[in-house]
PDB file of N, CA and C in Angstrom:
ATOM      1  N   UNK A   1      87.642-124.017 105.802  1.00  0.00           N
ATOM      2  CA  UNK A   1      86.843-123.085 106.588  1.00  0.00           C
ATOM      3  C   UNK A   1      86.967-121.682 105.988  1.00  0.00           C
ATOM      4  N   UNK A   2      85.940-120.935 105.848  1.00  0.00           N
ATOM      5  CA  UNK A   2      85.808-119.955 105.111  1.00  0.00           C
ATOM      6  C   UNK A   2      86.208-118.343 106.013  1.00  0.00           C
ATOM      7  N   UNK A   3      87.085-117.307 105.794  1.00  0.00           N
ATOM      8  CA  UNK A   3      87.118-116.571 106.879  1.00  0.00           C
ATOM      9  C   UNK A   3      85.861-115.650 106.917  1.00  0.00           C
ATOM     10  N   UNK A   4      85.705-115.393 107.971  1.00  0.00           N
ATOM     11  CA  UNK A   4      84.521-114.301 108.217  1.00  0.00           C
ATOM     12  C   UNK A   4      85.240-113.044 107.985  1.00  0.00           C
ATOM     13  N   UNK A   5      84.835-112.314 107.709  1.00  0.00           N
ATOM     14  CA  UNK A   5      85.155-110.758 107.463  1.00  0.00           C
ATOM     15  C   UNK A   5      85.075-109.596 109.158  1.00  0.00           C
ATOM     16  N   UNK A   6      85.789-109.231 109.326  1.00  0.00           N
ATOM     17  CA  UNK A   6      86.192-108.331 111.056  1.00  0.00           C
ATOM     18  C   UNK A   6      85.010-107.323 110.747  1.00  0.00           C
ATOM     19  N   UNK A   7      84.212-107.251 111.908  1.00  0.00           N
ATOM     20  CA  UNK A   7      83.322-106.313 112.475  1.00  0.00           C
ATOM     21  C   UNK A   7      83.239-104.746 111.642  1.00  0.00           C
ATOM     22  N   UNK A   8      82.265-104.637 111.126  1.00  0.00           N
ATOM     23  CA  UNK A   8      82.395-103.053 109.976  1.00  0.00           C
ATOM     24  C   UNK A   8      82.303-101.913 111.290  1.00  0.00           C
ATOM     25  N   UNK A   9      81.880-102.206 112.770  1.00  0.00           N
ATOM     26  CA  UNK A   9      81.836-101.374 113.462  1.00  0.00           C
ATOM     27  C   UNK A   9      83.381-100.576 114.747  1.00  0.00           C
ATOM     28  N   UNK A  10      83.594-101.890 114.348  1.00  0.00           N
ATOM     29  CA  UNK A  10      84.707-102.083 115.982  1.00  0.00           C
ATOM     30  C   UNK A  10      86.023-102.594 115.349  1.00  0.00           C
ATOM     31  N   UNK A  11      86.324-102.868 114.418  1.00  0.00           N
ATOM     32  CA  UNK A  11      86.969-104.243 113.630  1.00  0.00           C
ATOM     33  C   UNK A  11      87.486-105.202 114.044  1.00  0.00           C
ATOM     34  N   UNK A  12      86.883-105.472 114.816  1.00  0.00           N
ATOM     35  CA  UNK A  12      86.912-107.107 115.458  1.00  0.00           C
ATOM     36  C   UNK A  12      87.247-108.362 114.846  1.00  0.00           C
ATOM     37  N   UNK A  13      88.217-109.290 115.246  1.00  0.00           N
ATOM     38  CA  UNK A  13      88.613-110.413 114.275  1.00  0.00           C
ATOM     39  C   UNK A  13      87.678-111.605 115.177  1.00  0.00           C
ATOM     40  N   UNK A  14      86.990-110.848 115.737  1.00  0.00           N
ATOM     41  CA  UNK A  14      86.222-112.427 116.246  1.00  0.00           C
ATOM     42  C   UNK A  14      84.806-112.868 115.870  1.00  0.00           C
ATOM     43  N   UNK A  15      84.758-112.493 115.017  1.00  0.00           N
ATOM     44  CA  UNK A  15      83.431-112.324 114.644  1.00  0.00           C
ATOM     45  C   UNK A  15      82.467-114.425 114.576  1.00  0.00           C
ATOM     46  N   UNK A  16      81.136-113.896 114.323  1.00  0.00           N
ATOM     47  CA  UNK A  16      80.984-115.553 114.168  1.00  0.00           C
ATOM     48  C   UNK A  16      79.830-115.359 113.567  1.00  0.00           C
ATOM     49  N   UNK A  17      79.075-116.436 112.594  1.00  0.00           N
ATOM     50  CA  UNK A  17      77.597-116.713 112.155  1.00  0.00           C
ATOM     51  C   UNK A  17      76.793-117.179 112.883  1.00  0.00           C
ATOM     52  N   UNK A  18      75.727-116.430 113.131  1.00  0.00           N
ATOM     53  CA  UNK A  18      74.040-116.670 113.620  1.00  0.00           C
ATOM     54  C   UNK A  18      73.592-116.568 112.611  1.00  0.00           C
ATOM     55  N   UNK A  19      73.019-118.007 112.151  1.00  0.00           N
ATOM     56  CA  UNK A  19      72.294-118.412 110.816  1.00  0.00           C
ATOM     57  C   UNK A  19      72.717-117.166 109.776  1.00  0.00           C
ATOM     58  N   UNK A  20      71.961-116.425 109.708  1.00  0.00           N
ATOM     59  CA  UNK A  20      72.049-115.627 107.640  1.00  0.00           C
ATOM     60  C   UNK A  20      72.748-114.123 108.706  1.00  0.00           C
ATOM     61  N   UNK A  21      73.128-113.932 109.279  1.00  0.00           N
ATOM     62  CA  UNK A  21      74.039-112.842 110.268  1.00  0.00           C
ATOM     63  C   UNK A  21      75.087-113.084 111.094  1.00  0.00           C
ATOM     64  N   UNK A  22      76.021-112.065 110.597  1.00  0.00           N
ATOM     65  CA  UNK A  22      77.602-112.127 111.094  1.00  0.00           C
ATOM     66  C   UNK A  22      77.261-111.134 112.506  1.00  0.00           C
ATOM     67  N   UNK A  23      77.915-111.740 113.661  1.00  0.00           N
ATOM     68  CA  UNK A  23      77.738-111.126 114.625  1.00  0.00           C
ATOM     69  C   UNK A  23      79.303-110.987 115.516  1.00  0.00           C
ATOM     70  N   UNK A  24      78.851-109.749 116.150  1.00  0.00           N
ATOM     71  CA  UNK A  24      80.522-109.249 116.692  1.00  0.00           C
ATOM     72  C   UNK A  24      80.235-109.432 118.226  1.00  0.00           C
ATOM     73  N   UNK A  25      81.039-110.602 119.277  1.00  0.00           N
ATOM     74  CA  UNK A  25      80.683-110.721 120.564  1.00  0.00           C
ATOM     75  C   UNK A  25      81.179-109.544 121.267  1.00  0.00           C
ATOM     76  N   UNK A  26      82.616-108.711 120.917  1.00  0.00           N
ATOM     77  CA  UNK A  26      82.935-107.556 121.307  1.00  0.00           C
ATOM     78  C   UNK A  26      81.471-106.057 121.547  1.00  0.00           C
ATOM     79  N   UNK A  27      81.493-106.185 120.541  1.00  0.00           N
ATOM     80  CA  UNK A  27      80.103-104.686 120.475  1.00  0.00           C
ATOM     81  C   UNK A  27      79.056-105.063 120.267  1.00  0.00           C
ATOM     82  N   UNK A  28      78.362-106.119 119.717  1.00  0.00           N
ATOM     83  CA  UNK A  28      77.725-106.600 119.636  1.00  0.00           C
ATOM     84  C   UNK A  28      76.725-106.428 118.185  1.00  0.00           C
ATOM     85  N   UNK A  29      77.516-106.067 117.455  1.00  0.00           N
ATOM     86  CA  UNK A  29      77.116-105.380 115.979  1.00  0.00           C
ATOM     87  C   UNK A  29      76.499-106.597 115.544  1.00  0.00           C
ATOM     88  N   UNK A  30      75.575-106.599 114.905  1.00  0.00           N
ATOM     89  CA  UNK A  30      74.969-107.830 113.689  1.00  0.00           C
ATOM     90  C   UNK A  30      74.783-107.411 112.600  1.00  0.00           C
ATOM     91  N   UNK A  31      75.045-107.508 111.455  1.00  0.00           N
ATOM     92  CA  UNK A  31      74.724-107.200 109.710  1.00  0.00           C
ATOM     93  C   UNK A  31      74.820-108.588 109.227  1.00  0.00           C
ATOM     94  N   UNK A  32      74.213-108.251 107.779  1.00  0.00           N
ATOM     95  CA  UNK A  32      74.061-109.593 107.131  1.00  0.00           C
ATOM     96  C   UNK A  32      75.333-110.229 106.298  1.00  0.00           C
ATOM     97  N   UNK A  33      75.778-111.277 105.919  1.00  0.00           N
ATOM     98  CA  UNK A  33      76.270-112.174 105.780  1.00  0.00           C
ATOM     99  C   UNK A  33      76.775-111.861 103.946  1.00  0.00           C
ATOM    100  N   UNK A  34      75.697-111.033 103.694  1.00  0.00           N
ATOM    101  CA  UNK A  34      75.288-110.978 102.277  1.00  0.00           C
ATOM    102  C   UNK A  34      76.260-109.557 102.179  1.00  0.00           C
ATOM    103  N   UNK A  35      77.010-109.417 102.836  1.00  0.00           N
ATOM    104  CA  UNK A  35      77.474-107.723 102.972  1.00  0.00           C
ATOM    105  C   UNK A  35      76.600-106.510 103.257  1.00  0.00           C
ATOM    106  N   UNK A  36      77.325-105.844 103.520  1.00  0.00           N
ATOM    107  CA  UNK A  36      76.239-104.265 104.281  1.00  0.00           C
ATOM    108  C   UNK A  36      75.746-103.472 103.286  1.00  0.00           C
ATOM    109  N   UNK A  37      75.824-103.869 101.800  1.00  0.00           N
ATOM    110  CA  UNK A  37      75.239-102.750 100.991  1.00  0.00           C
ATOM    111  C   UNK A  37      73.456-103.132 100.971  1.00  0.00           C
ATOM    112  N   UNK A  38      73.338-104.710 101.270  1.00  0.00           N
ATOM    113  CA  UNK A  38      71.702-105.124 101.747  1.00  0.00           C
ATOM    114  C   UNK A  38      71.760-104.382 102.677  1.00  0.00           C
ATOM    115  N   UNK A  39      72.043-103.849 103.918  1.00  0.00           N
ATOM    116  CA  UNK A  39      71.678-103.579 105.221  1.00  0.00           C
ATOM    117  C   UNK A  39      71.148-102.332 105.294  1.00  0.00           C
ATOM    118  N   UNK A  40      72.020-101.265 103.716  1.00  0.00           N
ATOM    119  CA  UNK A  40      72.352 -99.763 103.857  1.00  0.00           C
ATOM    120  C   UNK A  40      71.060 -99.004 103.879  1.00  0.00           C
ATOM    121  N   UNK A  41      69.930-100.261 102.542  1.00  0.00           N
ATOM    122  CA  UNK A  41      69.011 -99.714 102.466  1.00  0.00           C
ATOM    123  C   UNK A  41      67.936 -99.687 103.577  1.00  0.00           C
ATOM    124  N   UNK A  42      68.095-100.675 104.829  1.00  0.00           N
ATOM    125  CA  UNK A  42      67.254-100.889 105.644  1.00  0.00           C
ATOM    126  C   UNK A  42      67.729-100.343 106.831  1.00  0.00           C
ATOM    127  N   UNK A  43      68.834 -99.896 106.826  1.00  0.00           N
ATOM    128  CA  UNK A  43      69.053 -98.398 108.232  1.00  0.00           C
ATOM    129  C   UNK A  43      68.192 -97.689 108.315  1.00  0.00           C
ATOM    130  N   UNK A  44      67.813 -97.667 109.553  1.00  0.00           N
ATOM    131  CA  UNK A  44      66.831 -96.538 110.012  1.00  0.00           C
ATOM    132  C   UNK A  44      67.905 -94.875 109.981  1.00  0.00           C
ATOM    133  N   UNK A  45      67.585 -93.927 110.152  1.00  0.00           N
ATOM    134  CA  UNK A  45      68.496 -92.743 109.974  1.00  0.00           C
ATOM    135  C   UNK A  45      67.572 -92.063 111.451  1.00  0.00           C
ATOM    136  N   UNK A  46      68.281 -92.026 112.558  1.00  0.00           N
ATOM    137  CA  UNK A  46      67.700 -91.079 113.275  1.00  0.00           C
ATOM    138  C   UNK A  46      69.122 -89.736 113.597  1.00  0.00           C
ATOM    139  N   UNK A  47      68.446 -88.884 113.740  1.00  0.00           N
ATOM    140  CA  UNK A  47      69.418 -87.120 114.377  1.00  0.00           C
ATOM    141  C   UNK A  47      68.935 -87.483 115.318  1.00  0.00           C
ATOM    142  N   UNK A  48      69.601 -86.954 116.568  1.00  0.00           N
ATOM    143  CA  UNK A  48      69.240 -85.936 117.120  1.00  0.00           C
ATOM    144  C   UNK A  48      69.342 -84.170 117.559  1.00  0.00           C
ATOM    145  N   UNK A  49      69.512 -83.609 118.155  1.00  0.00           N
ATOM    146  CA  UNK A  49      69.126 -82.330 118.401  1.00  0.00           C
ATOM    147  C   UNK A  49      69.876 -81.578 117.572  1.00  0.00           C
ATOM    148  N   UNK A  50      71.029 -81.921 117.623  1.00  0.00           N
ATOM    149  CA  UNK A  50      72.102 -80.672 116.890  1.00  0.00           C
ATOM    150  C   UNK A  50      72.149 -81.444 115.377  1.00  0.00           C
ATOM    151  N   UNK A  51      71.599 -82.578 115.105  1.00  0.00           N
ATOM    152  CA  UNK A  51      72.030 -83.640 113.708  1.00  0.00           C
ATOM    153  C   UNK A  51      72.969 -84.064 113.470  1.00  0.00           C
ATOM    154  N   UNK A  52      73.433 -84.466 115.175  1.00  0.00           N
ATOM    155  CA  UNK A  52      74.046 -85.511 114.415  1.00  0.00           C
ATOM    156  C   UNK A  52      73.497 -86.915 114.197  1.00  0.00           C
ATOM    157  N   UNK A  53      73.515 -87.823 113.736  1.00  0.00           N
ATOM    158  CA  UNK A  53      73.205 -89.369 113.070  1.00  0.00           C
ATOM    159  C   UNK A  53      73.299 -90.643 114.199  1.00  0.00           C
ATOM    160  N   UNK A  54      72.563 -91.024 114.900  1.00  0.00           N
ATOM    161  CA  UNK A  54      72.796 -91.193 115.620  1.00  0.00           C
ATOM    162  C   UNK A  54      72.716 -93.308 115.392  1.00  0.00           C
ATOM    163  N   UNK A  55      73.464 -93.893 116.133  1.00  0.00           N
ATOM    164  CA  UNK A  55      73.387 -95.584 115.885  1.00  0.00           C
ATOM    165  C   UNK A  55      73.295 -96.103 117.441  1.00  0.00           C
ATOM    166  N   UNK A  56      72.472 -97.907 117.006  1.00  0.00           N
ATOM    167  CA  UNK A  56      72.443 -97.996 118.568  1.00  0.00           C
ATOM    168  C   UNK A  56      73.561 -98.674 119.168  1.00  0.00           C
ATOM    169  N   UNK A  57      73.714 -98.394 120.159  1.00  0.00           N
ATOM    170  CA  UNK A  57      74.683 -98.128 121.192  1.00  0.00           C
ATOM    171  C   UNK A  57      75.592 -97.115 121.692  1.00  0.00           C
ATOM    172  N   UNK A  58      74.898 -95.944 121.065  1.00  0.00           N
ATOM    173  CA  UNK A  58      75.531 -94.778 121.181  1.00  0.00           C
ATOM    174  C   UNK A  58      74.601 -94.677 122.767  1.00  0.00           C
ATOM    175  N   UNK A  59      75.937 -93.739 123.149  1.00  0.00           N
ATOM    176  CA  UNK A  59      75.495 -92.303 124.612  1.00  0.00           C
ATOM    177  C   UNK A  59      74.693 -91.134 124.494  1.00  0.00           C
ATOM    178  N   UNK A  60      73.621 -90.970 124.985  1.00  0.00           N
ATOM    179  CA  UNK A  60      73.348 -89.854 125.096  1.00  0.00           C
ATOM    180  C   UNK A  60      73.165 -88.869 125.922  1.00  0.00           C
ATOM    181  N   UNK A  61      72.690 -87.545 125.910  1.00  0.00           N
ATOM    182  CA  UNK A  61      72.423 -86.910 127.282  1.00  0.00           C
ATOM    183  C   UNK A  61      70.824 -86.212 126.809  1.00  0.00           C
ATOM    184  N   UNK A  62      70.112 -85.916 127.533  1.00  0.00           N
ATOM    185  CA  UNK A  62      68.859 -85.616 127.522  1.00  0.00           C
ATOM    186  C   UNK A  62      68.972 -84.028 127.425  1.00  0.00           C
ATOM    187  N   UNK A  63      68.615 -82.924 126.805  1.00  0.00           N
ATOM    188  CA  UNK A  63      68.719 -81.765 127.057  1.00  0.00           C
ATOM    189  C   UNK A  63      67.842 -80.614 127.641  1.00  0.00           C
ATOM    190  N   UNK A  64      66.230 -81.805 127.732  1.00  0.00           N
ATOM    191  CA  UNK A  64      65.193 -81.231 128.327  1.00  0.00           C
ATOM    192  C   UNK A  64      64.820 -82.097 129.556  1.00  0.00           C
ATOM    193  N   UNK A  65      64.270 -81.050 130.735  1.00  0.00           N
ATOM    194  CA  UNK A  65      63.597 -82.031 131.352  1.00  0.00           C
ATOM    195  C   UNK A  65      62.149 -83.142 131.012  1.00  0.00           C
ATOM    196  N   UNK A  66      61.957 -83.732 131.130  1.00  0.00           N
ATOM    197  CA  UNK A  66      60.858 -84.591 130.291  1.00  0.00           C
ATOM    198  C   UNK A  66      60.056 -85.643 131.707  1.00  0.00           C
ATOM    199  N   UNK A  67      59.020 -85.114 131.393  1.00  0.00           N
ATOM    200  CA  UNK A  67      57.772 -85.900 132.347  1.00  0.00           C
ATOM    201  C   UNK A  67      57.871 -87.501 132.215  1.00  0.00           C
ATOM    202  N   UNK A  68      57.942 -88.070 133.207  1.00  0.00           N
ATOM    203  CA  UNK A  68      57.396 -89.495 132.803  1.00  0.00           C
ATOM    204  C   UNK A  68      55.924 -89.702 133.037  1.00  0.00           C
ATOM    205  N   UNK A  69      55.965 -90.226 131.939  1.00  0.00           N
ATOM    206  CA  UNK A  69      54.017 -90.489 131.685  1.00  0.00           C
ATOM    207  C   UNK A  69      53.659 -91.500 133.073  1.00  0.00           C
ATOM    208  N   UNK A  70      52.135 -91.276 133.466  1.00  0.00           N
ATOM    209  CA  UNK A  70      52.341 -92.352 134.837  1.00  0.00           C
ATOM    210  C   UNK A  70      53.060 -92.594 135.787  1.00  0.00           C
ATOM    211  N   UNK A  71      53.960 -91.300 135.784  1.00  0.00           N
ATOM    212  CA  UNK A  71      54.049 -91.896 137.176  1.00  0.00           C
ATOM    213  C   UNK A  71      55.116 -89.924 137.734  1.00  0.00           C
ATOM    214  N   UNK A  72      55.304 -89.800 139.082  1.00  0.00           N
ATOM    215  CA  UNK A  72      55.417 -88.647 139.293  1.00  0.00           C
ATOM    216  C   UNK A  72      57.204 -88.385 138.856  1.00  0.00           C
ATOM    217  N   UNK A  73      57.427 -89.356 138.338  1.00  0.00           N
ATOM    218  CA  UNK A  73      59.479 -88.985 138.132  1.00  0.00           C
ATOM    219  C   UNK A  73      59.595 -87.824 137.220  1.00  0.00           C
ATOM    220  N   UNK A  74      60.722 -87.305 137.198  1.00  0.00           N
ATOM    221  CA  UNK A  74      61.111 -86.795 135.551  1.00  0.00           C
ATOM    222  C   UNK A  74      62.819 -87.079 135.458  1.00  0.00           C
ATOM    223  N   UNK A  75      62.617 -86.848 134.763  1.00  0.00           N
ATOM    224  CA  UNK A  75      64.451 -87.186 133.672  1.00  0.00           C
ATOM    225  C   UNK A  75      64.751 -85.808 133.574  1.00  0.00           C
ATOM    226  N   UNK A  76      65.951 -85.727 134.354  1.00  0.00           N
ATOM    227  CA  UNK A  76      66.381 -84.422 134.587  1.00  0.00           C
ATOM    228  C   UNK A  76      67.244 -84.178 133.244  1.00  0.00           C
ATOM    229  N   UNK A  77      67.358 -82.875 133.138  1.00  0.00           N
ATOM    230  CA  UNK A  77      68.765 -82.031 131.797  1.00  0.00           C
ATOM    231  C   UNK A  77      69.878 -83.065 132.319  1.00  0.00           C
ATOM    232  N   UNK A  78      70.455 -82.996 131.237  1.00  0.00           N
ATOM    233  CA  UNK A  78      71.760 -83.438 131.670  1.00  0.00           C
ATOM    234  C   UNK A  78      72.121 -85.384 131.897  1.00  0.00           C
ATOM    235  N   UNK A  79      70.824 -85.831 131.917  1.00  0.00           N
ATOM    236  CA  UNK A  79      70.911 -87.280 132.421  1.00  0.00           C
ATOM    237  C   UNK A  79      71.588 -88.254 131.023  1.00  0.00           C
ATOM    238  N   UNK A  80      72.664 -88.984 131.507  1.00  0.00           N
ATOM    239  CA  UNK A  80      73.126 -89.870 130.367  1.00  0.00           C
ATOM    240  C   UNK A  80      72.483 -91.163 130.296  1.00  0.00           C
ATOM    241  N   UNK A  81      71.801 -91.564 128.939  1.00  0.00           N
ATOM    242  CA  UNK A  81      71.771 -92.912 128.523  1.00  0.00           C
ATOM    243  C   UNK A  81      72.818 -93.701 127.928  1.00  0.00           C
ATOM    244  N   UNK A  82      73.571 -94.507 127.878  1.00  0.00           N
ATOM    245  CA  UNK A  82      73.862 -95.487 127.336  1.00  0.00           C
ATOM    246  C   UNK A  82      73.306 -96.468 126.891  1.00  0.00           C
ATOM    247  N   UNK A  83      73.895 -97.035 125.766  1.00  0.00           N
ATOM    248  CA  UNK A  83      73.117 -97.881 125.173  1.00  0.00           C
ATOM    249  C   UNK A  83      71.984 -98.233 124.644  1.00  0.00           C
ATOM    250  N   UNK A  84      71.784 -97.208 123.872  1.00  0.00           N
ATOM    251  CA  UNK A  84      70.540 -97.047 123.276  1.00  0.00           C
ATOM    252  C   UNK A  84      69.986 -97.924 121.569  1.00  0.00           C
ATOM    253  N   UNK A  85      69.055 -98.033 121.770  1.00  0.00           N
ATOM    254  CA  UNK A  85      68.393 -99.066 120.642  1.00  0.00           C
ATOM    255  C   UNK A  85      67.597 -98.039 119.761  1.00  0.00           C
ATOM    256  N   UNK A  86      67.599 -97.899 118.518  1.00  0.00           N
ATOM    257  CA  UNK A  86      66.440 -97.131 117.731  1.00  0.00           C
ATOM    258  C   UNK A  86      65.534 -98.398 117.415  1.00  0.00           C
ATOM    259  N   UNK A  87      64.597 -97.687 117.382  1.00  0.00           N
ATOM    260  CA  UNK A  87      62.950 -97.954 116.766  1.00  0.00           C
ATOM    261  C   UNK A  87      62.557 -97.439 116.067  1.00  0.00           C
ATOM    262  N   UNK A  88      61.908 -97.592 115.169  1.00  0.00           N
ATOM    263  CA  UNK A  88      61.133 -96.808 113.977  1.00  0.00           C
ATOM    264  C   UNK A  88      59.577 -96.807 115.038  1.00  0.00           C
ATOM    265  N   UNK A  89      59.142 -95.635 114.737  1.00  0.00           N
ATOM    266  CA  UNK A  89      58.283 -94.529 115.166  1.00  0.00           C
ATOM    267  C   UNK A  89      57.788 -93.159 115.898  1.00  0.00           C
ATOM    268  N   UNK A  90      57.322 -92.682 116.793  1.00  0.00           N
ATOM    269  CA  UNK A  90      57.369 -91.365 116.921  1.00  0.00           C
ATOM    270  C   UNK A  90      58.468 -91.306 117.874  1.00  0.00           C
ATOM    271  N   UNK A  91      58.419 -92.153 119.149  1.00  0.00           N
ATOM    272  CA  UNK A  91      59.266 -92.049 120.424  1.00  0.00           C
ATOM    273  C   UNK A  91      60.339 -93.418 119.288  1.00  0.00           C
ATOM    274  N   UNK A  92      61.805 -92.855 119.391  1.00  0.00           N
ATOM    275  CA  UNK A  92      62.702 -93.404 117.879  1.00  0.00           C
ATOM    276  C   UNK A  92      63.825 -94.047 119.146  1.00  0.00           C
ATOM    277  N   UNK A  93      63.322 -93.772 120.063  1.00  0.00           N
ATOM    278  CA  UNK A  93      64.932 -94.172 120.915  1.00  0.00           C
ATOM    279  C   UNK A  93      64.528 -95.225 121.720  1.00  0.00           C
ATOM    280  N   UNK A  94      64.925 -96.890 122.005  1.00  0.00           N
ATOM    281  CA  UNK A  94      64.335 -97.133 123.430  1.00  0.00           C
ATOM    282  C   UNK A  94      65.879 -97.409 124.042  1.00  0.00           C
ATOM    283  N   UNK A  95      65.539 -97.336 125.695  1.00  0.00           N
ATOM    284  CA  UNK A  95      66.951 -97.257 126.344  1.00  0.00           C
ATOM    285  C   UNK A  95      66.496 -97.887 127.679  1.00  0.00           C
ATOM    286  N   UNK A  96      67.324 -97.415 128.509  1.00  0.00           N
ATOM    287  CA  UNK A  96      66.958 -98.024 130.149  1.00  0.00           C
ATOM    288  C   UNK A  96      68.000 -96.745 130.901  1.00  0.00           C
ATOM    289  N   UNK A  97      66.795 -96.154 131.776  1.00  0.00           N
ATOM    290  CA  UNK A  97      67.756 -95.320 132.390  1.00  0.00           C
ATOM    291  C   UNK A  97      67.851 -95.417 133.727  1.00  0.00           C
ATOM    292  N   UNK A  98      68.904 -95.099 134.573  1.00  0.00           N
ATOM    293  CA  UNK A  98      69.093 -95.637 135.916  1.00  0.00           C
ATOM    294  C   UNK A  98      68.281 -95.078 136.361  1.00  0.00           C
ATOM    295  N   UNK A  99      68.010 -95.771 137.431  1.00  0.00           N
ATOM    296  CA  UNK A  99      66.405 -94.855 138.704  1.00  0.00           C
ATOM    297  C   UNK A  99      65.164 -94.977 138.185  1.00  0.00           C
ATOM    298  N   UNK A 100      65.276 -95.039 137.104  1.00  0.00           N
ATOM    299  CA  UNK A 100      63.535 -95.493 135.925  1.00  0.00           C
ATOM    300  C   UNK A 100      63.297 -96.292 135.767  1.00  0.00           C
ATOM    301  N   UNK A 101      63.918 -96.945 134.743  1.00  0.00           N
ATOM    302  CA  UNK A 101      63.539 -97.940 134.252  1.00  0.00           C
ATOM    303  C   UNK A 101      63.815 -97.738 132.637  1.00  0.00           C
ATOM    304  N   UNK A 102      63.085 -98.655 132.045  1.00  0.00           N
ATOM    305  CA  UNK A 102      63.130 -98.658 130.377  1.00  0.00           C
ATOM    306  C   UNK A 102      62.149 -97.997 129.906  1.00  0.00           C
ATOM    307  N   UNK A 103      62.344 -97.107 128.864  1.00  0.00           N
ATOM    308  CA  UNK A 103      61.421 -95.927 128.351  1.00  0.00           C
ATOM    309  C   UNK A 103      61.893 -96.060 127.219  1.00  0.00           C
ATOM    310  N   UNK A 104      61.198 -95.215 126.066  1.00  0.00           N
ATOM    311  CA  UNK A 104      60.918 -94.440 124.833  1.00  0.00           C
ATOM    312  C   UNK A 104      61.710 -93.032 125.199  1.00  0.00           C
ATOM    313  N   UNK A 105      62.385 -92.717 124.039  1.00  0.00           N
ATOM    314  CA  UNK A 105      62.452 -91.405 124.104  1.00  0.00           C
ATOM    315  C   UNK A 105      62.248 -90.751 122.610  1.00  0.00           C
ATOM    316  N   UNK A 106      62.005 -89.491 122.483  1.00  0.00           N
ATOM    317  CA  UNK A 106      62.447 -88.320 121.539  1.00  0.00           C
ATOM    318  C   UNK A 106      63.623 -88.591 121.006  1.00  0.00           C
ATOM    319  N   UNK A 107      64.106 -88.222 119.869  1.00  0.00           N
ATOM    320  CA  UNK A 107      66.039 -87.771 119.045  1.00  0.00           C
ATOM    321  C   UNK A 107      65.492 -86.715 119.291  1.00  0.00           C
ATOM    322  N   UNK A 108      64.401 -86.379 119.580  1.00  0.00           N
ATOM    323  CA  UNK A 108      64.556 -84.447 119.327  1.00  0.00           C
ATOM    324  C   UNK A 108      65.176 -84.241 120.589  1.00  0.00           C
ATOM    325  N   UNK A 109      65.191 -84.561 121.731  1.00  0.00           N
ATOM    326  CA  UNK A 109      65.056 -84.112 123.402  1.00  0.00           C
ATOM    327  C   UNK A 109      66.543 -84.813 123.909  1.00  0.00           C
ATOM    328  N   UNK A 110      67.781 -85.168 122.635  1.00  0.00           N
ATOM    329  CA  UNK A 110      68.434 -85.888 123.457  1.00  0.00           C
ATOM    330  C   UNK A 110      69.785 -85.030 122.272  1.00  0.00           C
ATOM    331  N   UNK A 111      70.990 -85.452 123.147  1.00  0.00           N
ATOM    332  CA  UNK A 111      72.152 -85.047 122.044  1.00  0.00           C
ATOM    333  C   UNK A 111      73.310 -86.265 122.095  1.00  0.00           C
ATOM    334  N   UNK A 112      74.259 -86.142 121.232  1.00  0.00           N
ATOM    335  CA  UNK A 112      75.062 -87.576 121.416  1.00  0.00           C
ATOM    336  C   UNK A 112      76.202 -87.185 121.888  1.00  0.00           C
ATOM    337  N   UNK A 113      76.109 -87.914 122.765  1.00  0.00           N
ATOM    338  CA  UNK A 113      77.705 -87.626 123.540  1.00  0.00           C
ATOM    339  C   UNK A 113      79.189 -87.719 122.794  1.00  0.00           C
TER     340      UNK A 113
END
């Protein structure tokens, strides 16, 4: 049996294979199998506000208030996301925030905790 290599995020010794990806049940990190120098080139790179670099499952806090489209809420200063996912395109963040729901956000409109 061949050993798997510990989590590049968390360093986790529990790691396991999903087909052609090593996955970490702790954090839930996935990279490829093939090592992370394939992966390096296909990172997305998002900042936010102040620059720092931001990855998903990071915390954030919102630093503007921000309208929700459709419907009368807003996302107050100050509100924390957890667990956030990047996307490649204009709105770069998706998340789920308590009392809302799941939205898009800005890296410009948010900072990392």
């Amino acid at each position: 049996m061949s050993e798997l290599p510990n989590c590049p995020q968390c360093q986790s010794s529990y790691t396991y294979m999903d087909s052609d990806m090593c996955v970490c049940p702790e954090c839930g990190h996935e990279w490829s199998a093939a090592g992370e120098s394939a992966t390096d080139a296909d990172t997305l790179l998002v900042k936010d506000a102040h620059g720092n670099v931001l990855a998903d499952g990071d915390s954030v806090t919102v630093i503007k208030d921000l309208k929700v489209k459709g419907s009368s809420s807003v996302v107050k200063v100050g509100t924390r996301v957890k667990n956030i996912r990047l996307t490649e395109g204009d709105h770069n963040i998706d998340c789920k925030i308590d009392g809302i729901g799941a939205m898009q956000l800005k890296s410009e409109f948010v900072k990392k905790v």
